[in-house]
N, C-alpha and C. Protein backbone atom coordinates (compact mmCIF):
# COMPACT_ATOMS: atom_id res chain seq x y z
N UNK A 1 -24.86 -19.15 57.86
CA UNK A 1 -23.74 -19.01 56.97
C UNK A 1 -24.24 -18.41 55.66
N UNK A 2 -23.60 -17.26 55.06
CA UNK A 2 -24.00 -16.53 53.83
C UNK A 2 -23.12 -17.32 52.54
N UNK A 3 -24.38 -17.51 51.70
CA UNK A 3 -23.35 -18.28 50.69
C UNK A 3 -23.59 -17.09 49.19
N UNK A 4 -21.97 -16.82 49.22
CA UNK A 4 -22.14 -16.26 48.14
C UNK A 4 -21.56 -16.32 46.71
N UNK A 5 -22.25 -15.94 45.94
CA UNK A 5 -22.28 -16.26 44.41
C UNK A 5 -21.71 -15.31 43.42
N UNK A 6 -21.20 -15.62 43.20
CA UNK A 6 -20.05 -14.28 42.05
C UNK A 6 -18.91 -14.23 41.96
N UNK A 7 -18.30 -12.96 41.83
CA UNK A 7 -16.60 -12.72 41.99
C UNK A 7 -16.63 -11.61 43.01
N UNK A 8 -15.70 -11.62 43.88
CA UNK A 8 -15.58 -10.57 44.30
C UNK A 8 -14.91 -9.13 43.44
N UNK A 9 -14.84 -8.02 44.32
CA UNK A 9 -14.56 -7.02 43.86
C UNK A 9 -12.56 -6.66 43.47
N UNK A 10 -12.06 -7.40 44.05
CA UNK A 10 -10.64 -7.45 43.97
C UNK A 10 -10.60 -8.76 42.27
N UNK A 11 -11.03 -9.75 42.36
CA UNK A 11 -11.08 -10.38 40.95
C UNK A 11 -11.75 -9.62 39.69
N UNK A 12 -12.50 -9.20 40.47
CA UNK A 12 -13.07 -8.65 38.84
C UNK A 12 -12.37 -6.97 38.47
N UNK A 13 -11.35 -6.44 39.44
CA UNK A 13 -10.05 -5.63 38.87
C UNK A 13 -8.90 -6.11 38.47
N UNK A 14 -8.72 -7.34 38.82
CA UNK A 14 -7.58 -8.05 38.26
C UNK A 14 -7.90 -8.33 37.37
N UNK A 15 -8.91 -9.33 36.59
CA UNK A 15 -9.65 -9.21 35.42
C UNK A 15 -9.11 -8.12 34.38
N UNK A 16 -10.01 -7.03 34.72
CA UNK A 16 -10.20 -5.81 33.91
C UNK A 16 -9.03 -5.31 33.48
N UNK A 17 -7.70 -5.27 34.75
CA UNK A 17 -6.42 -4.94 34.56
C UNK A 17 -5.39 -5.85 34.00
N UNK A 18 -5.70 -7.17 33.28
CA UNK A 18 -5.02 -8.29 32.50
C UNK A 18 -5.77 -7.93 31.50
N UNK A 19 -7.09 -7.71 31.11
CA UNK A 19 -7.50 -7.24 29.83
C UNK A 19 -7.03 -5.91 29.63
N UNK A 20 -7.13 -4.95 30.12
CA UNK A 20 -6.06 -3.57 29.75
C UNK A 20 -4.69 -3.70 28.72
N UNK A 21 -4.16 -4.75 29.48
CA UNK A 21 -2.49 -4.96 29.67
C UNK A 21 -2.81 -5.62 28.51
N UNK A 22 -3.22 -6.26 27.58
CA UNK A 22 -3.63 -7.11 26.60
C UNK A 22 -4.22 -5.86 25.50
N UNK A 23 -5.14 -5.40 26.05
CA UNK A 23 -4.95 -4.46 25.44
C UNK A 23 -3.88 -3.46 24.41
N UNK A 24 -3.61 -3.08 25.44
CA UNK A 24 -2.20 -1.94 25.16
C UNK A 24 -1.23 -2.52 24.31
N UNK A 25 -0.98 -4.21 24.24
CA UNK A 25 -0.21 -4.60 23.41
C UNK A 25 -0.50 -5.28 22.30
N UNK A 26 -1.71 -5.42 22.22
CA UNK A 26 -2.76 -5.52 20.88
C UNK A 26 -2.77 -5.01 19.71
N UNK A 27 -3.40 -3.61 20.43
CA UNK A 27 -3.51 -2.84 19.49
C UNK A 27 -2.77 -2.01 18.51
N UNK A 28 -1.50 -1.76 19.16
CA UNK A 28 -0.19 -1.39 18.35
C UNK A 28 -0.20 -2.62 17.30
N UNK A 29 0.04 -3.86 17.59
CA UNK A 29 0.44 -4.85 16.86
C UNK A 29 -0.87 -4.95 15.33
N UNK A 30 -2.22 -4.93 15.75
CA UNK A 30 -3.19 -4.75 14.89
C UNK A 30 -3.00 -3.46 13.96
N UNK A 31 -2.62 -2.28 14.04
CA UNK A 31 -2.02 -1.22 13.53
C UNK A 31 -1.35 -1.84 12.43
N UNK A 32 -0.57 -2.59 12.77
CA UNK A 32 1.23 -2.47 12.38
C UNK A 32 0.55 -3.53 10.79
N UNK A 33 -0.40 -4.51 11.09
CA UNK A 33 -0.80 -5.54 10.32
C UNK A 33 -1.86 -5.08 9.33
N UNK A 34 -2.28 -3.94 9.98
CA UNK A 34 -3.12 -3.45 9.21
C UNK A 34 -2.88 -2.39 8.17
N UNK A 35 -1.53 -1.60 8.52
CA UNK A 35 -1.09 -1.05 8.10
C UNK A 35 0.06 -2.15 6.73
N UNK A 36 0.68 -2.77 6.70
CA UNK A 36 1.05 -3.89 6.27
C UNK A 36 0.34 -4.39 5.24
N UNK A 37 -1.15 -4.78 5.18
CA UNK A 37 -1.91 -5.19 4.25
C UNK A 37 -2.24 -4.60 3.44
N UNK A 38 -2.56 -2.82 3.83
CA UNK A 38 -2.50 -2.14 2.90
C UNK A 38 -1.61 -1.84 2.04
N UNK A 39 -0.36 -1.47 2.61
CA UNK A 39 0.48 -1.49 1.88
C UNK A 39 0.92 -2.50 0.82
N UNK A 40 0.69 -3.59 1.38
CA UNK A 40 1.02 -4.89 0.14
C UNK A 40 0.17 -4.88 -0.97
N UNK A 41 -0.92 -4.51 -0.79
CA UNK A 41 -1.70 -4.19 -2.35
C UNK A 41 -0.96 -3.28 -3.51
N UNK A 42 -0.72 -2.16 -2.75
CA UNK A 42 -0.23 -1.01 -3.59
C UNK A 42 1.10 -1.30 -4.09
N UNK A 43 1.71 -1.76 -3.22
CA UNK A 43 3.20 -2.84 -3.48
C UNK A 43 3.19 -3.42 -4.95
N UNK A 44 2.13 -4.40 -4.74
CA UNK A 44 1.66 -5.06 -5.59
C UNK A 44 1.44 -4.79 -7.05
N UNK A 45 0.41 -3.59 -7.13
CA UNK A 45 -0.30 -2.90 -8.19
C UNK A 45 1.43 -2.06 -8.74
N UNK A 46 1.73 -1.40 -8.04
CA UNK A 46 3.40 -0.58 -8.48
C UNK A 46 4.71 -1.81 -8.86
N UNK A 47 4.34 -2.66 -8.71
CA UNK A 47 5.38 -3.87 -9.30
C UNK A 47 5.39 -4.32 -10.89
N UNK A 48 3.84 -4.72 -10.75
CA UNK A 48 3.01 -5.08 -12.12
C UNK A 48 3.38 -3.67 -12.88
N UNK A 49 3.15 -3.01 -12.47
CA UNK A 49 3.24 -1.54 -13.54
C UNK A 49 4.92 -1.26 -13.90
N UNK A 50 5.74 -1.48 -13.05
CA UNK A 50 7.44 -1.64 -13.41
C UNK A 50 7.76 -2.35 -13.84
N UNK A 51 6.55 -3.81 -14.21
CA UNK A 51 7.24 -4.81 -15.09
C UNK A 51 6.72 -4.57 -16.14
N UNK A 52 5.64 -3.94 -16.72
CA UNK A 52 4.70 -3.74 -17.78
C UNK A 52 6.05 -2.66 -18.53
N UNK A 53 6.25 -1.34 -17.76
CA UNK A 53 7.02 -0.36 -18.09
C UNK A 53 8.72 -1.23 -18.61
N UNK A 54 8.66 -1.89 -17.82
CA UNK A 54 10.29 -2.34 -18.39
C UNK A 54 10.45 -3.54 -19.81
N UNK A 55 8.70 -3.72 -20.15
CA UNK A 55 8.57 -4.70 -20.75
C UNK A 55 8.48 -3.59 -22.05
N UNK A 56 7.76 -2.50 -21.69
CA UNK A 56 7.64 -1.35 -22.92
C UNK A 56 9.06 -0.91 -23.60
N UNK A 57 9.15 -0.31 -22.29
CA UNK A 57 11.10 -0.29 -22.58
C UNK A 57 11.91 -0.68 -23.71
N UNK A 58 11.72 -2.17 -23.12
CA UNK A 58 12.32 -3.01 -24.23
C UNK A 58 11.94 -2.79 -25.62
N UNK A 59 10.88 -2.60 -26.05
CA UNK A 59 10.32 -2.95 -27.21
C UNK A 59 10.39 -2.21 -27.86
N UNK A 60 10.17 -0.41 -27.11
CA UNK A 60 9.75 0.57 -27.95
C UNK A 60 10.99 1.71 -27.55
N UNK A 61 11.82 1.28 -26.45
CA UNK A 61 13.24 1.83 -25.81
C UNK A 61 12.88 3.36 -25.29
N UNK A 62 11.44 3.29 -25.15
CA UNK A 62 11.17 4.77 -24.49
C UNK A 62 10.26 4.10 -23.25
N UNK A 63 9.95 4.97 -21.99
CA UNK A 63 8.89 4.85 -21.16
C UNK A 63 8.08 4.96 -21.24
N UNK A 64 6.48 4.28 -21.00
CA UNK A 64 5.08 4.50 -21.72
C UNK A 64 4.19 5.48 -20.44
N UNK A 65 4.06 6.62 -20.40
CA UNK A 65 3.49 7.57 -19.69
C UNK A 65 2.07 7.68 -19.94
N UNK A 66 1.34 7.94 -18.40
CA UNK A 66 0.07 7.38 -18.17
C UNK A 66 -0.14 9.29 -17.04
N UNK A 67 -0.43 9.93 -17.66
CA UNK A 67 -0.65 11.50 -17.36
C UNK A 67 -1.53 11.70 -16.42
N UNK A 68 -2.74 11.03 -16.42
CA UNK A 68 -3.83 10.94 -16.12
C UNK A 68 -4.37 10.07 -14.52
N UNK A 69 -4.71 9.80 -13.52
CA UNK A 69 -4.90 8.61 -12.88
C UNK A 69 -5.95 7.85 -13.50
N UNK A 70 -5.82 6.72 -13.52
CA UNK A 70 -6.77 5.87 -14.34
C UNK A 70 -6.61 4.69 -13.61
N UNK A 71 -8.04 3.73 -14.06
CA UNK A 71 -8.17 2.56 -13.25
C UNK A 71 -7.89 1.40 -13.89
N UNK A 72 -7.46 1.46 -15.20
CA UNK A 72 -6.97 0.60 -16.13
C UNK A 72 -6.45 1.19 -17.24
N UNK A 73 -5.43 0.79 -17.78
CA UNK A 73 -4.62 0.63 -18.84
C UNK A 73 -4.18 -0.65 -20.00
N UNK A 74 -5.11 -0.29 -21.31
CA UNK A 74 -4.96 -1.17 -21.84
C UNK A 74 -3.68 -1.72 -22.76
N UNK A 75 -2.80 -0.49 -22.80
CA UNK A 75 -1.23 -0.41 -23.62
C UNK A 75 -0.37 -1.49 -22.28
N UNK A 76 -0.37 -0.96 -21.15
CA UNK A 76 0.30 -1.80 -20.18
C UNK A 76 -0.40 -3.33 -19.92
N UNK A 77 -1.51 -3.13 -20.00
CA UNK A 77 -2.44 -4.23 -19.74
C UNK A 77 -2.34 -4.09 -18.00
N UNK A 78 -2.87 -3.08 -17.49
CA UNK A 78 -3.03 -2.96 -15.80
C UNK A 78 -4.47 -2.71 -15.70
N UNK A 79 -4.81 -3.70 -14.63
CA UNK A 79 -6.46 -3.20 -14.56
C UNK A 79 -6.71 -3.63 -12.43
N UNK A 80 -7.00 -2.06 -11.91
CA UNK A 80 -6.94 -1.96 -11.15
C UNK A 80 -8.03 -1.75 -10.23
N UNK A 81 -9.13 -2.04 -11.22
CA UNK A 81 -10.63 -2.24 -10.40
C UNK A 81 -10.82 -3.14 -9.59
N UNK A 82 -10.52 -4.13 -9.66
CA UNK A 82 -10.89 -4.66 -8.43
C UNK A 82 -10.22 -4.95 -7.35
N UNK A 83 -9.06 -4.22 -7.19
CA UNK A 83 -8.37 -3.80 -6.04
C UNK A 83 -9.41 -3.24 -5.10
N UNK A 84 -8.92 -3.70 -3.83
CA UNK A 84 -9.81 -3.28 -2.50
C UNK A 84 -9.62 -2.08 -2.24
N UNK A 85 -8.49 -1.37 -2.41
CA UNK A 85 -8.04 -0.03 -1.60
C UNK A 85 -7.73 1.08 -3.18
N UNK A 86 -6.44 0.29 -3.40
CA UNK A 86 -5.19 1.14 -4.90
C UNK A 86 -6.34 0.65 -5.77
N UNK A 87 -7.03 1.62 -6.45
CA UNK A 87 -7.85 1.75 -7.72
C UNK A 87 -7.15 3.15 -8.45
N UNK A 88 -6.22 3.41 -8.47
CA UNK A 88 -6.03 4.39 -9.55
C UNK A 88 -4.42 4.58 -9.80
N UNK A 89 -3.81 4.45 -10.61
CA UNK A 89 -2.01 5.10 -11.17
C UNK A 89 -2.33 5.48 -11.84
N UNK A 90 -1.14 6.36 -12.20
CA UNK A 90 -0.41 6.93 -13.25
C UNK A 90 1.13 7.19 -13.29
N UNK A 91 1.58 7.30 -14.67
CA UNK A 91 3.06 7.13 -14.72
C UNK A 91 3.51 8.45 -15.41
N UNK A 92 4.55 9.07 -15.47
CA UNK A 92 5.11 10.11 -15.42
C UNK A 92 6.48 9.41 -15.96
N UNK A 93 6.63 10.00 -16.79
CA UNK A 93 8.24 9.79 -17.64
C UNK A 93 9.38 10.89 -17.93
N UNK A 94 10.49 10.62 -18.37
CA UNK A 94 11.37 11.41 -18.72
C UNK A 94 12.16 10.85 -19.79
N UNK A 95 11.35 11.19 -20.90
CA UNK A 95 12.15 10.35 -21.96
C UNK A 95 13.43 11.10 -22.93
N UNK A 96 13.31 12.39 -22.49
CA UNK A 96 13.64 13.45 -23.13
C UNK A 96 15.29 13.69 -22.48
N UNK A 97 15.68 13.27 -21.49
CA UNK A 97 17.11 12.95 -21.05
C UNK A 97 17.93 11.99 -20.50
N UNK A 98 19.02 11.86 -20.24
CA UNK A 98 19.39 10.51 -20.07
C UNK A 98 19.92 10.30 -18.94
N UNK A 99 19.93 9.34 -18.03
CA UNK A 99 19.04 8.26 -18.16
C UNK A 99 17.51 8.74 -18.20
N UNK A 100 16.85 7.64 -18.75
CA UNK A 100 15.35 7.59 -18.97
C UNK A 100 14.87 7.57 -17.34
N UNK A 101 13.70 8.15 -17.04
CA UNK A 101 13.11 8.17 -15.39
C UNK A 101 11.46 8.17 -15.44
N UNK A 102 11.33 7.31 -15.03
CA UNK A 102 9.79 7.12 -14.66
C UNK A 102 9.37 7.04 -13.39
N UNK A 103 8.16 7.86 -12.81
CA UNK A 103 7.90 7.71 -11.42
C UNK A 103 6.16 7.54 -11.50
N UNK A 104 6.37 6.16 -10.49
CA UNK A 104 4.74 5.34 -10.79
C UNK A 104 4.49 5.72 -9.64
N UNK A 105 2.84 6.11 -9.67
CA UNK A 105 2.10 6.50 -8.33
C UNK A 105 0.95 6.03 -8.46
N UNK A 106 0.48 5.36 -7.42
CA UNK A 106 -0.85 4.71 -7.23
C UNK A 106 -1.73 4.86 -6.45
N UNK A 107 -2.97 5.54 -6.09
CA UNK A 107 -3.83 5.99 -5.49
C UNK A 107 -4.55 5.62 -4.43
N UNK A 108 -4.83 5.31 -3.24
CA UNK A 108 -5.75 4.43 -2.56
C UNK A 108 -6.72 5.30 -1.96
N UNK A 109 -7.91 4.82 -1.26
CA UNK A 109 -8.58 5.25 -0.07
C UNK A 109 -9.41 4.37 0.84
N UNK A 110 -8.87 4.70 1.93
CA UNK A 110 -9.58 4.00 3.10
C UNK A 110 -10.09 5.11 4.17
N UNK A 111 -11.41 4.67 4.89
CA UNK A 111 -11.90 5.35 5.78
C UNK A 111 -11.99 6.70 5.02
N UNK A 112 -12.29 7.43 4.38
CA UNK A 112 -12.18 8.70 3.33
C UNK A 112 -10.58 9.07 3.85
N UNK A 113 -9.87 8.53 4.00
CA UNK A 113 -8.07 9.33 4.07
C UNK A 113 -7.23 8.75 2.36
N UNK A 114 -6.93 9.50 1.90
CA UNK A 114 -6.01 9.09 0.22
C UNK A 114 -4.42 8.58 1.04
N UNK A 115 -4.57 7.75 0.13
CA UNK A 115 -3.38 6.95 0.24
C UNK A 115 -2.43 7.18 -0.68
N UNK A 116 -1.59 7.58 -0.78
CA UNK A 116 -0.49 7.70 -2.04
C UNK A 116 0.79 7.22 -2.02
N UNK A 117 1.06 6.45 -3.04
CA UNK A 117 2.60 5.53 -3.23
C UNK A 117 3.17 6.06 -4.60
N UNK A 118 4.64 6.30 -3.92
CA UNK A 118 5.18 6.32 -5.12
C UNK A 118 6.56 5.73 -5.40
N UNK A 119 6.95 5.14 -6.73
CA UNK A 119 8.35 4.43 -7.03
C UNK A 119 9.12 5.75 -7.94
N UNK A 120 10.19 5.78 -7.80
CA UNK A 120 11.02 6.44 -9.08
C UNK A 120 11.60 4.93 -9.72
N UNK A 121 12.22 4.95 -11.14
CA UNK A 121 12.74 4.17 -11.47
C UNK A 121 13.62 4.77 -12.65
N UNK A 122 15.11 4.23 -12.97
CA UNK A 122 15.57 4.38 -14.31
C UNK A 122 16.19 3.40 -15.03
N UNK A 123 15.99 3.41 -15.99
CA UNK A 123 16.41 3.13 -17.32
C UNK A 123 17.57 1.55 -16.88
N UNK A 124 18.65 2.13 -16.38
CA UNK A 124 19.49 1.12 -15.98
C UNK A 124 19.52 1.00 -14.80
N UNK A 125 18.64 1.15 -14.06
CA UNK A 125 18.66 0.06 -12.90
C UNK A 125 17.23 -0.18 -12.13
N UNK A 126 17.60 -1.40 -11.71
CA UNK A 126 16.32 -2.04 -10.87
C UNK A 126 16.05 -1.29 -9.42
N UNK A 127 16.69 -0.70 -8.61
CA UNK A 127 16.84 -0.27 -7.43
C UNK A 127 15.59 0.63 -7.86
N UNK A 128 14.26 0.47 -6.56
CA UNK A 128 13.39 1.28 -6.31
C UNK A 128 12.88 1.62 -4.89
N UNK A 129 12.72 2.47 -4.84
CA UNK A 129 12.38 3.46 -3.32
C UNK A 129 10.86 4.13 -3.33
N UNK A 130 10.25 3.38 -2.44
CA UNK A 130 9.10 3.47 -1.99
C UNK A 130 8.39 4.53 -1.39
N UNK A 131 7.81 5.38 -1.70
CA UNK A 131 7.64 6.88 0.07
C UNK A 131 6.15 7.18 -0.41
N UNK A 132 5.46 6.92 0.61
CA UNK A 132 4.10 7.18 1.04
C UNK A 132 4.00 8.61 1.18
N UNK A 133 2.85 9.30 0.80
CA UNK A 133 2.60 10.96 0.90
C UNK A 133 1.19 10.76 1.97
């Protein structure tokens, strides 16, 4: 009598073909989360900067424009160094007609690919729209 030790050849394709199938629905989902995390930083960093800007607003009733990308701002008080990905905005204004319009953009990079976010915003209203370049 042969005694044998292992898996056969039909288990160890069933195997391989439940890890496939696990696969295939993995990895979309890891995408989606990963894609997600990044985004919530930059989210993040462009929030702080619309509350800084609406806080300027108030005070000085114009938008405080940031021309340049930079990794901190000491008028807003934004400091974006030690962000993992978004290390760089700048803000862009329109103070010169009415309504007032500011559009904040914030810089990232992962894997060497640039990441770019941007908000428009005005004067009287909170409503902002998000679009990745």
């Amino acid at each position: 009598m042969k005694n044998n030790k292992g898996f056969t050849r039909i288990e160890l394709i069933v195997v391989i073909a439940i890890l496939a199938i696990l696969a295939v629905v993995a990895v979309p989902i890891y995408k989606n989360y990963i894609k997600d995390y990044l985004l919530s930083e930059g989210k993040a960093l462009m929030s702080s900067i619309q509350t800084a800007e609406k806080i300027y607003y108030a005070e000085f009733g114009v938008f405080y424009e940031i021309s340049e990308p930079v990794d901190y701002d000491e008028t807003l008080n934004i400091d974006a160094r030690k962000n993992d990905i978004f290390k760089k905005f700048s803000v862009k204004v329109s103070n010169d007609i009415s309504p007032k319009t500011y559009e904040i953009t914030v810089i990232g990079e992962k894997n060497l690919k640039e990441i770019v976010l941007n908000i428009n915003g005005v004067e009287s209203s909170d409503i902002m729209e998000v679009s990745t370049k």
